[in-house]
Protein backbone atom coordinates (compact mmCIF):
# COMPACT_ATOMS: atom_id res chain seq x y z
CA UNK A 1 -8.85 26.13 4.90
CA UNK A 2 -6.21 23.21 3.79
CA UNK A 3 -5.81 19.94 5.12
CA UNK A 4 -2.22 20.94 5.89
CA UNK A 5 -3.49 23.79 8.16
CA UNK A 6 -5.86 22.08 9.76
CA UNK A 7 -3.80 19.08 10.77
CA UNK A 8 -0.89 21.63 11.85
CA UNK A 9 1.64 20.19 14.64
CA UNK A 10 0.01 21.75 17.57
CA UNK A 11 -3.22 20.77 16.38
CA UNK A 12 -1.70 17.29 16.02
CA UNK A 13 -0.04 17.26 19.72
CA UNK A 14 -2.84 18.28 21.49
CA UNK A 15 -4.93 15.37 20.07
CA UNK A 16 -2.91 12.73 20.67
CA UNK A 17 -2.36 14.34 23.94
CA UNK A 18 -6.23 14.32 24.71
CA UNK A 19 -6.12 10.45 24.57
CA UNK A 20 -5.80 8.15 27.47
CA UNK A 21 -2.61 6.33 28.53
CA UNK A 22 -1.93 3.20 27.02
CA UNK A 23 -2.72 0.10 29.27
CA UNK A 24 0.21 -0.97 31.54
CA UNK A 25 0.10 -4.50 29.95
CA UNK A 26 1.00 -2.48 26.00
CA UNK A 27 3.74 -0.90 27.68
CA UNK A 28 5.03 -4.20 29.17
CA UNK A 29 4.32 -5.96 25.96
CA UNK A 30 6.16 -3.20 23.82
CA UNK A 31 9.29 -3.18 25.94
CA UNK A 32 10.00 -6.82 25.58
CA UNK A 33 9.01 -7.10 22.28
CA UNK A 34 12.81 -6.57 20.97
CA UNK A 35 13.82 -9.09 23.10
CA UNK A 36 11.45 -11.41 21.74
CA UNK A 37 12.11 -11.10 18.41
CA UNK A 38 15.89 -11.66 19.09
CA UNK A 39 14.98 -15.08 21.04
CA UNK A 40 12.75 -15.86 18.16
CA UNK A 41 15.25 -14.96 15.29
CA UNK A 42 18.23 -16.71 16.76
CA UNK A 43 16.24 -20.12 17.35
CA UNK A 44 15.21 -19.77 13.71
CA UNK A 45 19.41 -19.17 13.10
CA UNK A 46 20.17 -22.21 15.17
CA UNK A 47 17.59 -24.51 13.17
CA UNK A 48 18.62 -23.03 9.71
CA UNK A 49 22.27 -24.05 10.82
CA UNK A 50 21.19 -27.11 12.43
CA UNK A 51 19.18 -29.89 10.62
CA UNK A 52 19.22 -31.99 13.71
CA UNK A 53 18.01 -28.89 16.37
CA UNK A 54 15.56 -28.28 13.35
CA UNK A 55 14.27 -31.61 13.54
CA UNK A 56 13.62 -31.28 16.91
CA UNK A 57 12.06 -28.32 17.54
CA UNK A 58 10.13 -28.93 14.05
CA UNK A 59 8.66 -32.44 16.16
CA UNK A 60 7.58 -30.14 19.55
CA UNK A 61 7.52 -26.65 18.60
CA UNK A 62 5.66 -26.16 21.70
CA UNK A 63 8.35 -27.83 23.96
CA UNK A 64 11.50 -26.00 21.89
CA UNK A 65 10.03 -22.33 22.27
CA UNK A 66 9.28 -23.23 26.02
CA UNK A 67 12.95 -24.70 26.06
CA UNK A 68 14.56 -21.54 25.22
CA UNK A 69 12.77 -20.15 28.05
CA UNK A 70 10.00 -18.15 25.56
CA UNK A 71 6.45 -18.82 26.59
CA UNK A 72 4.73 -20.50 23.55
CA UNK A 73 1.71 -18.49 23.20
CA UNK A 74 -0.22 -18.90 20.05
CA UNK A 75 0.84 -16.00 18.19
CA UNK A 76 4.80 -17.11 18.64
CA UNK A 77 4.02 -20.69 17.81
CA UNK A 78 2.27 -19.15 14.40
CA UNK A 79 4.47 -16.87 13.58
CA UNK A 80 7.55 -19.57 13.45
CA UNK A 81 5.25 -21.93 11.61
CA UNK A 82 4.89 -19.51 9.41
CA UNK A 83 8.87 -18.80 9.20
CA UNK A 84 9.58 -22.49 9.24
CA UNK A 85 7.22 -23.17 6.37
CA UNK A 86 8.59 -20.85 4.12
CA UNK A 87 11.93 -22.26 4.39
C-alpha cells in the first residue's frame, strides 16, 4: 500500500469531515479578517505618504488604530510595530 492510496480524496473528505465545526468566534474572526488587513494596510499607506499622520500615529499607536475605528488589540498594535519598524 502507497501513501498516495492511502491518503486518496475520499479517504481525505471523510476525515476532515469527521472533525467538529469550527468555533463561531473563528468564523467571525476569519470573515473580517480581509477587512482588517485593508484598514491596517491603508493606515500604513497614509503614514508612508504622510510624515506628519506618521508622526502621529507613531506618538499613540494605540489612539491612531482606535481612531480609524480598528480596536487596538495586541496582535494589531504588534504587527504595525513591526511594519513601522522596518520602514
Amino acid at each position: 500500500m502507497t501513501l498516495r492510496s492511502q491518503y486518496d480524496s475520499e479517504r481525505l473528505a471523510a476525515l476532515i469531515g469527521a472533525l467538529p465545526a469550527a468555533p463561531p468566534a473563528w468564523i467571525a474572526a476569519a470573515q473580517e479578517l480581509p477587512t482588517a488587513r485593508r484598514e491596517l494596510d491603508d493606515l500604513v499607506a497614509r503614514a508612508e505618504a504622510d510624515a506628519e499622520f506618521r508622526a502621529r500615529v507613531i506618538d499613540d499607536l494605540e489612539a491612531a488604530v482606535a481612531a480609524e475605528g480598528i480596536e487596538p488589540s495586541p496582535p494589531i498594535l504588534a504587527a504595525l510595530r513591526e511594519r513601522f519598524a522596518s520602514d
